[in-house]
Protein backbone atom coordinates (compact mmCIF):
# COMPACT_ATOMS: atom_id res chain seq x y z
CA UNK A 1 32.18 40.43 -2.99
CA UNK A 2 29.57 38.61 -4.77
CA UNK A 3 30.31 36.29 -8.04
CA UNK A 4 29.09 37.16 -11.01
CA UNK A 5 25.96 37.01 -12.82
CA UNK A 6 26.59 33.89 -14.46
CA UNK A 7 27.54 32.38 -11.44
CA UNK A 8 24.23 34.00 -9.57
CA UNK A 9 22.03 32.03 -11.72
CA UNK A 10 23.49 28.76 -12.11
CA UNK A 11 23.39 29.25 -7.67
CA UNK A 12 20.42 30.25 -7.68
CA UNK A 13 18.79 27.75 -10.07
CA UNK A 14 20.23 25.09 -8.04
CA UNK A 15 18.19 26.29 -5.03
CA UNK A 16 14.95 26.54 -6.71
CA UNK A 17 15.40 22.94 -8.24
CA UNK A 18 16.11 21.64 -4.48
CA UNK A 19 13.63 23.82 -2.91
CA UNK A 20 11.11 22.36 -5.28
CA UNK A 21 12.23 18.41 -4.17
CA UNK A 22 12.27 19.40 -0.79
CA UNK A 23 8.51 20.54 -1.15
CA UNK A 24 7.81 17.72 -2.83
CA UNK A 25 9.04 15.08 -0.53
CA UNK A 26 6.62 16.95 1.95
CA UNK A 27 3.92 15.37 -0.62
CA UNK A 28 4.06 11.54 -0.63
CA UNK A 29 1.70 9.05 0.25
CA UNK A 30 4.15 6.46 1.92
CA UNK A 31 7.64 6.69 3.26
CA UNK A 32 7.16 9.38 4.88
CA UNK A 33 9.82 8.77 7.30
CA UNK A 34 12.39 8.18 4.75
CA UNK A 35 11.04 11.54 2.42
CA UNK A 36 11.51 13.83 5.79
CA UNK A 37 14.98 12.48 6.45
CA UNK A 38 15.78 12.90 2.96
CA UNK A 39 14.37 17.28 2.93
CA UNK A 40 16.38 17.28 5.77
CA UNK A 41 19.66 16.77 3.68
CA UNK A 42 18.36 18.98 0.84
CA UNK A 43 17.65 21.95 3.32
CA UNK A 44 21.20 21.80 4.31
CA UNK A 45 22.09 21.19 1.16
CA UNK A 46 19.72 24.36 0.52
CA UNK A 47 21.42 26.23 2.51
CA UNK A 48 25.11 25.87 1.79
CA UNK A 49 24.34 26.52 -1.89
CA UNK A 50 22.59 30.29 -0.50
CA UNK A 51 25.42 30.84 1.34
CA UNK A 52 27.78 30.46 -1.82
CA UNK A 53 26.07 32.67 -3.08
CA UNK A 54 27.23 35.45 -1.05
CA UNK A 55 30.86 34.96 -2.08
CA UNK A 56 33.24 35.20 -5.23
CA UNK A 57 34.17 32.43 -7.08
CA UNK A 58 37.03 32.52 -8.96
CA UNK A 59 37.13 29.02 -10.43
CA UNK A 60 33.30 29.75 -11.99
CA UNK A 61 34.26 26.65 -14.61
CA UNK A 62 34.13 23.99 -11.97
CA UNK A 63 31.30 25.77 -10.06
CA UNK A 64 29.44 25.10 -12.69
CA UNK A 65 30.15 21.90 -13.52
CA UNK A 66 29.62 20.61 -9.44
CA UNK A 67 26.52 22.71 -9.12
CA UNK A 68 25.50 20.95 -12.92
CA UNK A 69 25.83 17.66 -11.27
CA UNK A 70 24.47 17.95 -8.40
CA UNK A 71 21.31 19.45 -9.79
CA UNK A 72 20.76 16.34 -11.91
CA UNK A 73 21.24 14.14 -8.64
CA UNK A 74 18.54 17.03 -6.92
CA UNK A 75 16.04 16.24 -10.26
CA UNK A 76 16.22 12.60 -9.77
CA UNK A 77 15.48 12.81 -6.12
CA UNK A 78 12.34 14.84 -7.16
CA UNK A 79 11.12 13.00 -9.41
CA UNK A 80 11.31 9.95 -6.91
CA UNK A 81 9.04 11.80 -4.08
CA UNK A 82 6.46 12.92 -7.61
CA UNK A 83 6.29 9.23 -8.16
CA UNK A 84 5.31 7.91 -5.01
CA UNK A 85 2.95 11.25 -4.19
CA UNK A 86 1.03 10.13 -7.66
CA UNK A 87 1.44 6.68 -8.40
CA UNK A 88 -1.22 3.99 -6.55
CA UNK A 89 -0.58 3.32 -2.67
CA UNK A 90 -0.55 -0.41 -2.98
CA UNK A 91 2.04 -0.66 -5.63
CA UNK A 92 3.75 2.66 -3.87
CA UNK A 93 4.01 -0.55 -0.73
CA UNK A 94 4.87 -3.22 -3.04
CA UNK A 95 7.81 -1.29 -4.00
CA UNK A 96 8.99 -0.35 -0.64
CA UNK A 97 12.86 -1.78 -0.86
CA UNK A 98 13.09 -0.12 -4.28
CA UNK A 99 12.24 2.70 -2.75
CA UNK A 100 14.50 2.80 0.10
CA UNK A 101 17.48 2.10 -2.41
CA UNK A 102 16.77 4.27 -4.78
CA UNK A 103 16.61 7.21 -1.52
CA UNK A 104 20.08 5.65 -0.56
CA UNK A 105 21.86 5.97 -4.36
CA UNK A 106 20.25 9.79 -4.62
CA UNK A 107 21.53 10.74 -1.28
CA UNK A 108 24.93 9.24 -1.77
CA UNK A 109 24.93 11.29 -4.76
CA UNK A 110 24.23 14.61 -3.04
CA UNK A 111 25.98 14.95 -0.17
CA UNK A 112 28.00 12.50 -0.56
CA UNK A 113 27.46 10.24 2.78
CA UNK A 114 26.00 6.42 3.18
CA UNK A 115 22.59 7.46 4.55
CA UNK A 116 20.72 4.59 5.71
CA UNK A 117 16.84 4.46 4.56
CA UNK A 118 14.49 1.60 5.97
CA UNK A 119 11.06 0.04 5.44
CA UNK A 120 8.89 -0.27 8.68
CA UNK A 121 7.97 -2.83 10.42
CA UNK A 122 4.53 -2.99 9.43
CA UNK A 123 5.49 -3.06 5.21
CA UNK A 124 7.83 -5.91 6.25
CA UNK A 125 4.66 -7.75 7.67
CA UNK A 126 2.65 -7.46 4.91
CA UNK A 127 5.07 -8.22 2.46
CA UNK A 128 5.70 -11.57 4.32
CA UNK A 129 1.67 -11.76 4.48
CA UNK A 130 1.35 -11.42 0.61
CA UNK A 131 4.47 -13.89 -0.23
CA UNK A 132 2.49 -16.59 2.15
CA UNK A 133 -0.96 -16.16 0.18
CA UNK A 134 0.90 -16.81 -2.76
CA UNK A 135 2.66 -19.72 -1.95
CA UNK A 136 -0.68 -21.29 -0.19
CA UNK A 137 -2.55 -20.67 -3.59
CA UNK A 138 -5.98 -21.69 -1.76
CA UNK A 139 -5.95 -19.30 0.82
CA UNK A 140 -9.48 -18.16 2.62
CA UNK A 141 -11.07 -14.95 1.85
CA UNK A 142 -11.27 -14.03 5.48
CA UNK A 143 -7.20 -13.82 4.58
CA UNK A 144 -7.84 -11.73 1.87
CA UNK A 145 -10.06 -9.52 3.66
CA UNK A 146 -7.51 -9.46 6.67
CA UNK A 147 -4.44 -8.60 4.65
CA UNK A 148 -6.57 -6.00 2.59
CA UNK A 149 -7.50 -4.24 5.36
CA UNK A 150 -3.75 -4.09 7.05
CA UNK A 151 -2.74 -2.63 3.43
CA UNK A 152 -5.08 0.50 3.97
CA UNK A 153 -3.79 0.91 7.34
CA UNK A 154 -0.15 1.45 6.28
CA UNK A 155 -0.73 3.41 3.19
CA UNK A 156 -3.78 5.69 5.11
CA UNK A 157 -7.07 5.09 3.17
CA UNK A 158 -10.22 4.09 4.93
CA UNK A 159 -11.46 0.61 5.66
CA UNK A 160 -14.75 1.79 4.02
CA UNK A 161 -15.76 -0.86 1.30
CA UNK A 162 -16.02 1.79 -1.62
CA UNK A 163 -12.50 3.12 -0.78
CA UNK A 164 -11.03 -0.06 -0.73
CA UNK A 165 -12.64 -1.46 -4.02
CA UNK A 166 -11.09 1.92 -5.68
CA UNK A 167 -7.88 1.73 -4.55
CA UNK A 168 -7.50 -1.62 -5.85
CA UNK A 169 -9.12 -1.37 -9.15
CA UNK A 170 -6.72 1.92 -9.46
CA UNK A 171 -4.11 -0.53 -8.55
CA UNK A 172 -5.28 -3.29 -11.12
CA UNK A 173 -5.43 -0.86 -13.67
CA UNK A 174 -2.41 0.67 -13.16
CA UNK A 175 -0.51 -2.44 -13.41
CA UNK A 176 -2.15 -3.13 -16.47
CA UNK A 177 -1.36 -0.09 -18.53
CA UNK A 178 2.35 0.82 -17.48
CA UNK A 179 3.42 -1.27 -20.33
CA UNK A 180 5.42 -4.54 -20.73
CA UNK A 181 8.08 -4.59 -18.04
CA UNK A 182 12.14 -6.31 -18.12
CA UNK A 183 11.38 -7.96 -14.95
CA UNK A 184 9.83 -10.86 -16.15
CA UNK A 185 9.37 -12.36 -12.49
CA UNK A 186 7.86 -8.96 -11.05
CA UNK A 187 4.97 -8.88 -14.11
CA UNK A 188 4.06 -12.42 -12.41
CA UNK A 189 4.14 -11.53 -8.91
CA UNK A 190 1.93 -8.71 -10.00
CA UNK A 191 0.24 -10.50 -11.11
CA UNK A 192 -0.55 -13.39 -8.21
CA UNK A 193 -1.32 -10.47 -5.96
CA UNK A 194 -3.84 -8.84 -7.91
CA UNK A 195 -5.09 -12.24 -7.90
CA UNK A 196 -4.98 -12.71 -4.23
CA UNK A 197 -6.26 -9.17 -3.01
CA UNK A 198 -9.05 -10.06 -5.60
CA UNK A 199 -10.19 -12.78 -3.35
CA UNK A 200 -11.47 -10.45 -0.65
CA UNK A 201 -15.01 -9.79 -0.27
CA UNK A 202 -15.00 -6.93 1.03
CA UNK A 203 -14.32 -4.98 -2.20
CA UNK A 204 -16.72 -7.15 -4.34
CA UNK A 205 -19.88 -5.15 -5.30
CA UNK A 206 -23.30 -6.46 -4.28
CA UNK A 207 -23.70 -7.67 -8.14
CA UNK A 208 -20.54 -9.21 -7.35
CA UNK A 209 -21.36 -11.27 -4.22
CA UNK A 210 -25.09 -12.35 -6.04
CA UNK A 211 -23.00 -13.32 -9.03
CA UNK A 212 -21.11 -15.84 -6.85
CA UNK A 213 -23.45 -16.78 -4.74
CA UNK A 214 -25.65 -17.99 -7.51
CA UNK A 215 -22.73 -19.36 -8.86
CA UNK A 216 -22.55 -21.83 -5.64
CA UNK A 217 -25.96 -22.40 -5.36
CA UNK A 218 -26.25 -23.62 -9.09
CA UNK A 219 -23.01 -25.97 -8.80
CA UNK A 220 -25.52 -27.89 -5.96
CA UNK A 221 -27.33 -29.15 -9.17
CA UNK A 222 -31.01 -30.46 -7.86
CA UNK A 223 -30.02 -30.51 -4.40
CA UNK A 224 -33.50 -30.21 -2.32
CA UNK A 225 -33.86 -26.25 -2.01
CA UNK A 226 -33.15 -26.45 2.12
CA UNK A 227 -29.65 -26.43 0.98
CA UNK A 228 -29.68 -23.03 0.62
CA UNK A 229 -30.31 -22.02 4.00
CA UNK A 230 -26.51 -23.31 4.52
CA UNK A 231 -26.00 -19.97 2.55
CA UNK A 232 -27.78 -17.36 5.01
CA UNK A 233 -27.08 -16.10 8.20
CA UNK A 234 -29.49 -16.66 10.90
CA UNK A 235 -28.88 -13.52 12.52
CA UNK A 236 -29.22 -11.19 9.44
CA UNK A 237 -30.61 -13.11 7.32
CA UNK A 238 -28.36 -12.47 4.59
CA UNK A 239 -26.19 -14.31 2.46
CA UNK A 240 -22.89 -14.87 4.32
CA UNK A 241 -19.83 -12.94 3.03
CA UNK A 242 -17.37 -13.93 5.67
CA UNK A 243 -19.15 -16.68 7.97
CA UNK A 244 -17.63 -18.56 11.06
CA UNK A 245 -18.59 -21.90 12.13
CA UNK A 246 -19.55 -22.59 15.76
CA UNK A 247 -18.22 -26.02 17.58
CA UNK A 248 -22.21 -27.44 17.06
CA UNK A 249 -21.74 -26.57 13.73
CA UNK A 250 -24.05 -23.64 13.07
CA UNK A 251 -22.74 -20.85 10.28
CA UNK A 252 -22.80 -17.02 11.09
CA UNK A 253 -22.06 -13.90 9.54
CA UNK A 254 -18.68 -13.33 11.59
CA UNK A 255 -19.39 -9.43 12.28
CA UNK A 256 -22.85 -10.51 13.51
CA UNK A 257 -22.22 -13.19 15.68
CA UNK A 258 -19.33 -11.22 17.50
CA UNK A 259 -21.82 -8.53 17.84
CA UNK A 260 -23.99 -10.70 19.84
CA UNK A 261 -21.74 -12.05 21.82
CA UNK A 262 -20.13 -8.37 22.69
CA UNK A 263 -23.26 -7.16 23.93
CA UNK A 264 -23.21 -9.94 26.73
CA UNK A 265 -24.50 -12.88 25.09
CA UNK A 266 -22.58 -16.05 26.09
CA UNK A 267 -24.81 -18.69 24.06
CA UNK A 268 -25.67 -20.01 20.48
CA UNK A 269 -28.74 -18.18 19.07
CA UNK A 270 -29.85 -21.26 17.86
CA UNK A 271 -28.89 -24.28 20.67
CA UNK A 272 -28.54 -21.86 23.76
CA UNK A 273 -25.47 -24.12 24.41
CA UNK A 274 -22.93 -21.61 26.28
CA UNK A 275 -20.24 -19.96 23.53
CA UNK A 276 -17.33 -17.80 23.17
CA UNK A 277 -15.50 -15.77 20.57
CA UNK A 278 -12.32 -17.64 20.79
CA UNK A 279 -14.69 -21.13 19.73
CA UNK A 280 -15.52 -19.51 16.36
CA UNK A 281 -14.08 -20.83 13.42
CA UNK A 282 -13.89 -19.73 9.48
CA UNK A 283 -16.32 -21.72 7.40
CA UNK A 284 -15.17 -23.71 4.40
């Protein structure tokens, strides 16, 4: 015997609202480890409440009142997976542990077990990576470039230069718009990392690199004009955007001068003297 109406549509509203999470967590652009163990607990979840709804319930008071609750604890969880399938990747990383607490607290909530979320492996290295550009201040922008380009490999954008640049001007933007925060220390950290992804090359427009180039150049003062060869790669014949230094003391672009030496060149373009990747250094 079935329950009644009342009790029908306070069921069955219950399973739309978790249906809807559970196609949601199918949705987001990181943690998608944690998101797929947490649809599997709302598609059990799913399912006992269908099954309910094939019997009577006497006590339709309390039905109410559990099925009430644990809607609520369904919306939250939904609005979690919304959040990180529309908010920016980077910050969507940044706020990884957050993230796996918040999954722990809505889980506990809704069936009522001590499910254990965690970040990866990967996260945790680029975390550490970002907390260590910080605290060097000074840091290179081959490090920059480096730790931009692991970002885009755990949150699954392209390494292409334009895709980069837009996720973190989406990112800066972001951060600057959602309002004055409590977390005093987190605003700063922000902050220091826009600061330090900034640093990278690699999403710095042509106008951009020109612009700071110049910039050198004209700190030089009325150095004799030879001094800007210093600034161009003898291979490409550009200015350098992430030179190397060899051990005779000769500046290369680094892409082009491990080009050469992949294609089975083992000396200097410049002294013939025999060279090898592993001898290159970053320029100051």
């Amino acid at each position: 015997m079935s329950s009644n109406l009342s009790d029908l549509n306070t069921l069955y509203w219950a399973i739309s609202t978790t249906h809807k999470t559970v196609l949601a967590t199918k949705s987001t652009q990181i943690q998608k480890e944690n998101f797929k163990k947490l649809s599997s607990y709302l598609e059990k979840t799913t399912y006992i409440l269908q099954e309910l709804t094939k019997f009577e319930i006497n006590d339709s008071g309390s039905l109410k009142n559990v099925i009430h609750v644990l809607s609520k604890h369904v919306s939250e969880a939904n609005n979690l997976a919304l959040e990180c399938s529309n908010r920016n990747r980077i910050y969507l990383l940044l706020s990884s542990r957050k993230i796996v607490k918040s999954l722990e607290n809505v889980t506990k909530e809704i069936v009522m077990t001590d499910a254990k979320y965690q970040e990866t492996l990967r996260e945790d290295e680029i975390k550490e990576k970002i907390e260590l550009g910080i605290r060097e201040r000074n840091v290179e922008r081959a490090f920059a470039n480096n730790l931009l380009v692991s970002i885009a490999e755990v949150i699954g954008i392209s390494t292409d230069q334009s895709v980069l640049r837009q996720e973190y001007e989406d990112f800066k933007n972001e951060m600057e718009t959602v309002g004055p925060a409590e977390d005093v220390a987190e605003v700063l950290q922000i902050e220091q990392i826009v600061a330090l992804l900034g640093k990278a090359d690699m999403i710095a427009t042509l106008e951009e690199r020109e612009k700071k180039y110049f910039s050198k150049r004209n700190s030089l003062g009325r150095q004799p004009l030879e001094s800007l060869q210093s600034f161009y790669c003898p291979i490409t014949g550009d200015v350098m955007e992430d030179p190397v230094e060899t051990p005779s003391g000769h500046s290369f672009e680094r892409c082009a001068i491990e080009k050469w030496l992949a294609e089975g060149n083992n000396s200097c373009p410049i002294t013939k003297k025999p060279l090898k990747a592993s001898a290159l250094r970053t320029s100051d």
